[in-house]
PDB file of N, CA and C in Angstrom:
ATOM      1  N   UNK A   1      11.860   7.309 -22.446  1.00  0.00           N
ATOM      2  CA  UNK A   1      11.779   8.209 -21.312  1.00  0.00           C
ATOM      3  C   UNK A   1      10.577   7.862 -20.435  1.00  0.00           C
ATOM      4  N   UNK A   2       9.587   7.217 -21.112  1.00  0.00           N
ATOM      5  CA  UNK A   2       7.721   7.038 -20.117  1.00  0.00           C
ATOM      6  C   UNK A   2       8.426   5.783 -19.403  1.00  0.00           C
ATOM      7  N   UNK A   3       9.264   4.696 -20.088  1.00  0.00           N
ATOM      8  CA  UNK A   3       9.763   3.566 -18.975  1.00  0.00           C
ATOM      9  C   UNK A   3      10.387   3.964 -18.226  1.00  0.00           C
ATOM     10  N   UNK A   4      11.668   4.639 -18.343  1.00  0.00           N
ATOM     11  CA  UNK A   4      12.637   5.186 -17.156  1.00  0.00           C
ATOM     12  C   UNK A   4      11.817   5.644 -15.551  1.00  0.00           C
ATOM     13  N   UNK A   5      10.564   7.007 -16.855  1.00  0.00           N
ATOM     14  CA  UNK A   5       9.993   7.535 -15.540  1.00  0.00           C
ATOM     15  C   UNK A   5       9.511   6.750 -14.943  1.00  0.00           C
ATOM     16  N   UNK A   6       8.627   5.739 -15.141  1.00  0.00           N
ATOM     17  CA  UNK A   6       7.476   4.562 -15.025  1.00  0.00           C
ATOM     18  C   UNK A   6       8.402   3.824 -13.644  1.00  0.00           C
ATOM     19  N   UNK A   7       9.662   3.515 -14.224  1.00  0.00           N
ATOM     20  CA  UNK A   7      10.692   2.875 -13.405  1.00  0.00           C
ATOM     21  C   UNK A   7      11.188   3.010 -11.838  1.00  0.00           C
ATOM     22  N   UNK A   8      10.876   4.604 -12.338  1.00  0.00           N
ATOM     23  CA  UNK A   8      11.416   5.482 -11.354  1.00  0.00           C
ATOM     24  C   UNK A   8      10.573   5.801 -10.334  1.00  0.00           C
ATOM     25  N   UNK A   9       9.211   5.722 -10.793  1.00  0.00           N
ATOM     26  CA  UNK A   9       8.605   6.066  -9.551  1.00  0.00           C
ATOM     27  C   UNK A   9       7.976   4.933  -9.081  1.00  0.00           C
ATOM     28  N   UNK A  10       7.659   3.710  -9.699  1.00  0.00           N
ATOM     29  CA  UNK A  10       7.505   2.341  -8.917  1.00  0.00           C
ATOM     30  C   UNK A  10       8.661   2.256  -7.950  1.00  0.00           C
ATOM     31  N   UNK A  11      10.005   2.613  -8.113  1.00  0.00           N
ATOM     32  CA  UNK A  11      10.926   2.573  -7.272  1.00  0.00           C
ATOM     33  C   UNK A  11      10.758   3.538  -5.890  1.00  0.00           C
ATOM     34  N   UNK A  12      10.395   4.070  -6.248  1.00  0.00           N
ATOM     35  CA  UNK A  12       9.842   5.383  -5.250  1.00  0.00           C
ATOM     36  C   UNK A  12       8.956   4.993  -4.273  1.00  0.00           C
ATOM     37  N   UNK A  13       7.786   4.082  -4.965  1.00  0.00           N
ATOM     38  CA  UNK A  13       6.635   3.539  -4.736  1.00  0.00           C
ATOM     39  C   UNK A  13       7.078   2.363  -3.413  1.00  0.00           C
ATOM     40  N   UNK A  14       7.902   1.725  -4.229  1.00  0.00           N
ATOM     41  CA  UNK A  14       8.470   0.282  -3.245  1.00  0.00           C
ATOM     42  C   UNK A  14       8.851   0.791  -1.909  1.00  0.00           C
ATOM     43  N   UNK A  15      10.108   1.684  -2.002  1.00  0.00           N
ATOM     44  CA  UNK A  15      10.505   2.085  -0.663  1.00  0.00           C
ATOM     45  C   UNK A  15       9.691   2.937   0.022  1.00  0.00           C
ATOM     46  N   UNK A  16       8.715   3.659  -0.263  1.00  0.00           N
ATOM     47  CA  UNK A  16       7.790   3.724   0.374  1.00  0.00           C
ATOM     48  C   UNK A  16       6.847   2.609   0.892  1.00  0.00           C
ATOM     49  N   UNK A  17       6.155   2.161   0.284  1.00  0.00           N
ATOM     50  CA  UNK A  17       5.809   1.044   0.942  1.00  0.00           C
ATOM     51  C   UNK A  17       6.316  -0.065   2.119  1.00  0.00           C
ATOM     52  N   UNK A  18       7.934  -0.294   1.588  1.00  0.00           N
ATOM     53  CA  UNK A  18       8.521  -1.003   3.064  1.00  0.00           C
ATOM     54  C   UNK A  18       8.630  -0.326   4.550  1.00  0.00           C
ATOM     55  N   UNK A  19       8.499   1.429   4.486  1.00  0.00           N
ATOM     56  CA  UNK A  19       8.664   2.013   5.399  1.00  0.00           C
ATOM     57  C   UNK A  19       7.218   2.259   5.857  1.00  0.00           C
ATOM     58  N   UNK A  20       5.881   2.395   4.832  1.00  0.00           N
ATOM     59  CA  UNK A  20       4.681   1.940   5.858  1.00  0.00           C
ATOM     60  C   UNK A  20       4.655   0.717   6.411  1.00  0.00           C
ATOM     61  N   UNK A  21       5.544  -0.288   5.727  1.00  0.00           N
ATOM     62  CA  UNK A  21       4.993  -1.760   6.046  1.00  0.00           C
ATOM     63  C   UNK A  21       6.096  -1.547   7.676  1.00  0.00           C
ATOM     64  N   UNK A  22       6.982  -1.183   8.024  1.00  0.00           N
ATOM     65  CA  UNK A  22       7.538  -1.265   9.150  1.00  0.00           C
ATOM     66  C   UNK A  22       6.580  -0.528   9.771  1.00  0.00           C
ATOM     67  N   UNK A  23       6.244   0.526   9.746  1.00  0.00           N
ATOM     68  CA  UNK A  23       5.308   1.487  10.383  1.00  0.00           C
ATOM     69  C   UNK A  23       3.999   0.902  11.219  1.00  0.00           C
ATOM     70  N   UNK A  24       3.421   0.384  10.072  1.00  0.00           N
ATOM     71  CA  UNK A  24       2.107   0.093  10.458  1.00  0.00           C
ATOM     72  C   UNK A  24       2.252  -1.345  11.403  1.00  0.00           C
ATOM     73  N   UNK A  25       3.143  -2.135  11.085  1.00  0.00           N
ATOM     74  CA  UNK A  25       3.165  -3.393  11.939  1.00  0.00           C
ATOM     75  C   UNK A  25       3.898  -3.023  13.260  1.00  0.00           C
ATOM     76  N   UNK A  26       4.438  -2.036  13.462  1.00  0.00           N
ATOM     77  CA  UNK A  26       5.165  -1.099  15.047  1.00  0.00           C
ATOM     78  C   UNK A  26       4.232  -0.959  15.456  1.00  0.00           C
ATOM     79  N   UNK A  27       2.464  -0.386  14.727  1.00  0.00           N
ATOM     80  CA  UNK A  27       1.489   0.157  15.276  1.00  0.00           C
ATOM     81  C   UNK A  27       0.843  -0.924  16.117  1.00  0.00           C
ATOM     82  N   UNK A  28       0.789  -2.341  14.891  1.00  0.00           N
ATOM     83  CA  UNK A  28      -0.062  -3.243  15.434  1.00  0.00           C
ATOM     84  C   UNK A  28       0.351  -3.571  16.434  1.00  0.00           C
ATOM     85  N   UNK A  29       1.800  -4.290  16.864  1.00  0.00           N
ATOM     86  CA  UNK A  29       2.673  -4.468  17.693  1.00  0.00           C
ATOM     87  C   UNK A  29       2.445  -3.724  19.144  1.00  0.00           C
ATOM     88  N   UNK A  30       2.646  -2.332  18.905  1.00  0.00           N
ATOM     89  CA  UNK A  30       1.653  -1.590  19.803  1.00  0.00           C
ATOM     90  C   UNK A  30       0.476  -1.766  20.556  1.00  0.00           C
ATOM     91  N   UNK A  31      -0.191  -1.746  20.102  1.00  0.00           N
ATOM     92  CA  UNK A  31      -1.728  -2.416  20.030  1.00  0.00           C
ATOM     93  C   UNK A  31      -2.228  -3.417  20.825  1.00  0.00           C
ATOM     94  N   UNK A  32      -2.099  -4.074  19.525  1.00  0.00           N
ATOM     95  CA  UNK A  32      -1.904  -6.037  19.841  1.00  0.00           C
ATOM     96  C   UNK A  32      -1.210  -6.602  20.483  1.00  0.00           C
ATOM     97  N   UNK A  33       0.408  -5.985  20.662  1.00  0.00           N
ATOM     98  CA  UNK A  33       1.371  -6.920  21.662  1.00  0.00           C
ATOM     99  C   UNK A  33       1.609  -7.667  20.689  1.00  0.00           C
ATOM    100  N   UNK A  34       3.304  -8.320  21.424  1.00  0.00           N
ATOM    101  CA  UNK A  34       3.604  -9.430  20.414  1.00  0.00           C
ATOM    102  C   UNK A  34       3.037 -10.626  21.326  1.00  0.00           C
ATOM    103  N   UNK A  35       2.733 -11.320  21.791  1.00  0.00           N
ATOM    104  CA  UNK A  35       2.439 -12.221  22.396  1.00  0.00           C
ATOM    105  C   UNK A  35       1.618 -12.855  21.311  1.00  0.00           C
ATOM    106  N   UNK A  36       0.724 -12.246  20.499  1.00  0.00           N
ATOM    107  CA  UNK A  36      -0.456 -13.138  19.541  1.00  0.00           C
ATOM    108  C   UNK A  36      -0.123 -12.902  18.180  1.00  0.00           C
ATOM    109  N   UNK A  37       0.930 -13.202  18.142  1.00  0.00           N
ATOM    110  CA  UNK A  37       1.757 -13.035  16.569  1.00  0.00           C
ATOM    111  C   UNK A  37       0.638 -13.210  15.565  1.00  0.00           C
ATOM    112  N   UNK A  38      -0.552 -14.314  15.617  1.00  0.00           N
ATOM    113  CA  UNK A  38      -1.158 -14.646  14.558  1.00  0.00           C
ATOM    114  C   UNK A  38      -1.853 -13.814  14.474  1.00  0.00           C
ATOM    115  N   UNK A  39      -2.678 -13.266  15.399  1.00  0.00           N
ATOM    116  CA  UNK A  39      -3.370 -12.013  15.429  1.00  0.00           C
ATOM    117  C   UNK A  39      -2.777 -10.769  14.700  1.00  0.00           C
ATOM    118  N   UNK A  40      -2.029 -10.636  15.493  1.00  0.00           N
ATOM    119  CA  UNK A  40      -0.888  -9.630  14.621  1.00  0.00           C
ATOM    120  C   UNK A  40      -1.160  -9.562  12.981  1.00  0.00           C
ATOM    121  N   UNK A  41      -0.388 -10.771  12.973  1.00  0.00           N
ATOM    122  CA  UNK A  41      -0.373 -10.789  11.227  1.00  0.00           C
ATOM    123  C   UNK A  41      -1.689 -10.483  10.177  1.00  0.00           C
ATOM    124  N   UNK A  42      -2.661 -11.358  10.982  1.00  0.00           N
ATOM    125  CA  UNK A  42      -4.252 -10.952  10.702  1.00  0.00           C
ATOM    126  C   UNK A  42      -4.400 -10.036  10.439  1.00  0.00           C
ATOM    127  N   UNK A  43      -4.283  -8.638  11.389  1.00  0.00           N
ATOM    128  CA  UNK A  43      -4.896  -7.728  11.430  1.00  0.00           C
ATOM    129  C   UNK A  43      -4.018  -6.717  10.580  1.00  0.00           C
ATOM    130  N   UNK A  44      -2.534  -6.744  10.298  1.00  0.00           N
ATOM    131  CA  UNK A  44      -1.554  -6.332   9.562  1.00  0.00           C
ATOM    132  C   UNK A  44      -1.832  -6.190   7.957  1.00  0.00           C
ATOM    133  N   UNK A  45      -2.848  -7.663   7.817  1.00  0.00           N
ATOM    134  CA  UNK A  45      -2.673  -8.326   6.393  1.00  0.00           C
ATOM    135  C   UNK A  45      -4.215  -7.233   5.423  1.00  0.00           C
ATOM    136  N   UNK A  46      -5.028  -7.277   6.771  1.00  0.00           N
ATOM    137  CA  UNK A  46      -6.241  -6.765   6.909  1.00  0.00           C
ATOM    138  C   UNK A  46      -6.104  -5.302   6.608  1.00  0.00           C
ATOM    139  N   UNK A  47      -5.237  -4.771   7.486  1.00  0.00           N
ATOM    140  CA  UNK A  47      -5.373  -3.252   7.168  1.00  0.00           C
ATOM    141  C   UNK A  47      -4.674  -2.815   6.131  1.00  0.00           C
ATOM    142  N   UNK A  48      -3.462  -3.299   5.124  1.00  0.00           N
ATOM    143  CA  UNK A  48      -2.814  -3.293   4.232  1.00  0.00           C
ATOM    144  C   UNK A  48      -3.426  -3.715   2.943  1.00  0.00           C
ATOM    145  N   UNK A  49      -5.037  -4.619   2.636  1.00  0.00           N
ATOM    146  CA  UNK A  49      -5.905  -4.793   2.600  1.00  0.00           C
ATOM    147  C   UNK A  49      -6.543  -3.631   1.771  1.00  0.00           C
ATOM    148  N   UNK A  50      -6.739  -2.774   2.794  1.00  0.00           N
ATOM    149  CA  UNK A  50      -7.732  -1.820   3.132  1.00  0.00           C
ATOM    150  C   UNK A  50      -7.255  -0.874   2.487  1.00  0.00           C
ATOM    151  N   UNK A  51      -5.968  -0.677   2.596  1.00  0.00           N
ATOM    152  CA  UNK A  51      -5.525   0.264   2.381  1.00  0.00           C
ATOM    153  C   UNK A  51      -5.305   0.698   0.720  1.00  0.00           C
ATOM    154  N   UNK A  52      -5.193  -0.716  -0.006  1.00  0.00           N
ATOM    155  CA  UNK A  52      -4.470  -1.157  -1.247  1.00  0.00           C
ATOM    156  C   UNK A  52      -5.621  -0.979  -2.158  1.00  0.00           C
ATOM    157  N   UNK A  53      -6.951  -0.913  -1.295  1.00  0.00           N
ATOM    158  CA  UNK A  53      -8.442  -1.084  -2.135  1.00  0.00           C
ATOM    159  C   UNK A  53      -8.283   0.456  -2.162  1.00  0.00           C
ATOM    160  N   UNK A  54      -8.291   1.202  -1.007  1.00  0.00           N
ATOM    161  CA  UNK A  54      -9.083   2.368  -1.171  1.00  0.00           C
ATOM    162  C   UNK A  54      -7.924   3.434  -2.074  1.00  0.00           C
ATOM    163  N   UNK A  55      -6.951   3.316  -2.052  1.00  0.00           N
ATOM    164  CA  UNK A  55      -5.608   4.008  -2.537  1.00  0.00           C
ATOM    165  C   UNK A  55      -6.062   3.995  -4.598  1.00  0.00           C
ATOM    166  N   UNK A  56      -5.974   2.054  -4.778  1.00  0.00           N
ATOM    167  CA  UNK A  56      -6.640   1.948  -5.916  1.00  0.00           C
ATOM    168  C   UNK A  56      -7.795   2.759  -6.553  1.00  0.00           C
ATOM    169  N   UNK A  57      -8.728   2.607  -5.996  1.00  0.00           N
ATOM    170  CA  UNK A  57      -9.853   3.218  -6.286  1.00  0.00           C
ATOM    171  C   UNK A  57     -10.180   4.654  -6.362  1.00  0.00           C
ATOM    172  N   UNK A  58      -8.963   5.223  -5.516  1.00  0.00           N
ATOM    173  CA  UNK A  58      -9.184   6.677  -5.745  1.00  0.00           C
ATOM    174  C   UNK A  58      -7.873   7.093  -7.042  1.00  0.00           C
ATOM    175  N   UNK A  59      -6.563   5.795  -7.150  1.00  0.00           N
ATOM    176  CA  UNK A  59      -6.022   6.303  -8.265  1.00  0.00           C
ATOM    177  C   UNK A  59      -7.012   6.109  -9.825  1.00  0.00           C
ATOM    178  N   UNK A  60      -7.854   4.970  -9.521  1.00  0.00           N
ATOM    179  CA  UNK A  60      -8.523   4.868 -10.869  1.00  0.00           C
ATOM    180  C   UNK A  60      -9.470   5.798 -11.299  1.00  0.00           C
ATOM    181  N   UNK A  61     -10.083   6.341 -10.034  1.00  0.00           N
ATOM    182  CA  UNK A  61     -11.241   7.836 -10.225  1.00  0.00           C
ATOM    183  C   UNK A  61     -10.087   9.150 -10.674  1.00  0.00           C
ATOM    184  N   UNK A  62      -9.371   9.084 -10.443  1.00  0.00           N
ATOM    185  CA  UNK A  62      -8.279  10.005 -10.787  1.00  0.00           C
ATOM    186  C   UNK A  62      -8.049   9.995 -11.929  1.00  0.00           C
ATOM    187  N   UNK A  63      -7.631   9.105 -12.782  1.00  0.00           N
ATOM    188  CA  UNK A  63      -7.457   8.275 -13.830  1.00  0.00           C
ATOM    189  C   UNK A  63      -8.544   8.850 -14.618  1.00  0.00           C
ATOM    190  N   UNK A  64      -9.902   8.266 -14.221  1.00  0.00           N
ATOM    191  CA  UNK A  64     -10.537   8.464 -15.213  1.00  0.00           C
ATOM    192  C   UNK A  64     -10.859   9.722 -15.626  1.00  0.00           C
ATOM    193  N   UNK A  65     -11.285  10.576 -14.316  1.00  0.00           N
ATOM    194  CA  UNK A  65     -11.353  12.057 -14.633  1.00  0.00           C
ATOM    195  C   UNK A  65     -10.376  13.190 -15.578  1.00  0.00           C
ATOM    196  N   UNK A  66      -9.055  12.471 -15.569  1.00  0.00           N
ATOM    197  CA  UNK A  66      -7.546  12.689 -16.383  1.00  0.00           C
ATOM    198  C   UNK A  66      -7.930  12.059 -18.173  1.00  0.00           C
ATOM    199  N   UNK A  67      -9.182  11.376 -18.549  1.00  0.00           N
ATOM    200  CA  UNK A  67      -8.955  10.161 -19.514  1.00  0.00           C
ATOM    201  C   UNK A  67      -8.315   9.248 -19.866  1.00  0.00           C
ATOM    202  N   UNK A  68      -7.566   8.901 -18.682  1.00  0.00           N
ATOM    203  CA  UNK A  68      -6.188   8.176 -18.897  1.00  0.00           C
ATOM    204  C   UNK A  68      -7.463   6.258 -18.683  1.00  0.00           C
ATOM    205  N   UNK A  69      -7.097   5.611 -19.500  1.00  0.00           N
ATOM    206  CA  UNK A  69      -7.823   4.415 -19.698  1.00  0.00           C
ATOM    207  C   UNK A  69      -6.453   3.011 -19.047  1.00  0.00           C
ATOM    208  N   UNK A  70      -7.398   2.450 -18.215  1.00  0.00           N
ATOM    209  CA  UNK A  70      -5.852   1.629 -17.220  1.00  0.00           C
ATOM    210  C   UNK A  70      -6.375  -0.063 -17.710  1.00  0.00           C
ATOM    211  N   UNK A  71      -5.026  -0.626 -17.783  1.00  0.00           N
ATOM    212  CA  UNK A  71      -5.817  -2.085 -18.064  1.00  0.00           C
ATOM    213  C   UNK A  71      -5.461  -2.477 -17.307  1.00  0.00           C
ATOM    214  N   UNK A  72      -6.485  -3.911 -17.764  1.00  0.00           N
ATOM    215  CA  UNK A  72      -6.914  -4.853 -16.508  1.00  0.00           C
ATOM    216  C   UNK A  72      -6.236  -5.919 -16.198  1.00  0.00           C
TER     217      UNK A  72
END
């Protein structure tokens, strides 16, 4: 049953993620314009980045405050 759930919400996890990943690159797109695609991607790769550190770091403070011990 802990894999199924485990399963289930990485799945959850994914399609969320493809719908920020459309999101946030509409933003850059916005922004940036497509004209400087490389830029684009840069700054796409950068804020997804950013995002993946600080998300982490507050699930692992979470984590620890829970005693839940995460490997590496």
């Amino acid at each position: 049953m802990e894999t199924i759930l485990g399963l289930i919400t990485t799945a959850f996890a994914f399609v969320a993620g493809l719908a920020w990943n459309e999101a946030i690159q509409a933003l850059i797109q916005q922004f940036v314009g497509t004209g400087s695609a490389l830029t684009s991607l840069f700054t796409y790769a950068i804020i997804v980045t950013v995002i993946a550190v600080i998300v982490t770091v507050i699930l692992a403070r979470f984590a620890a405050k829970m005693g839940i011990e995460l490997n590496e």
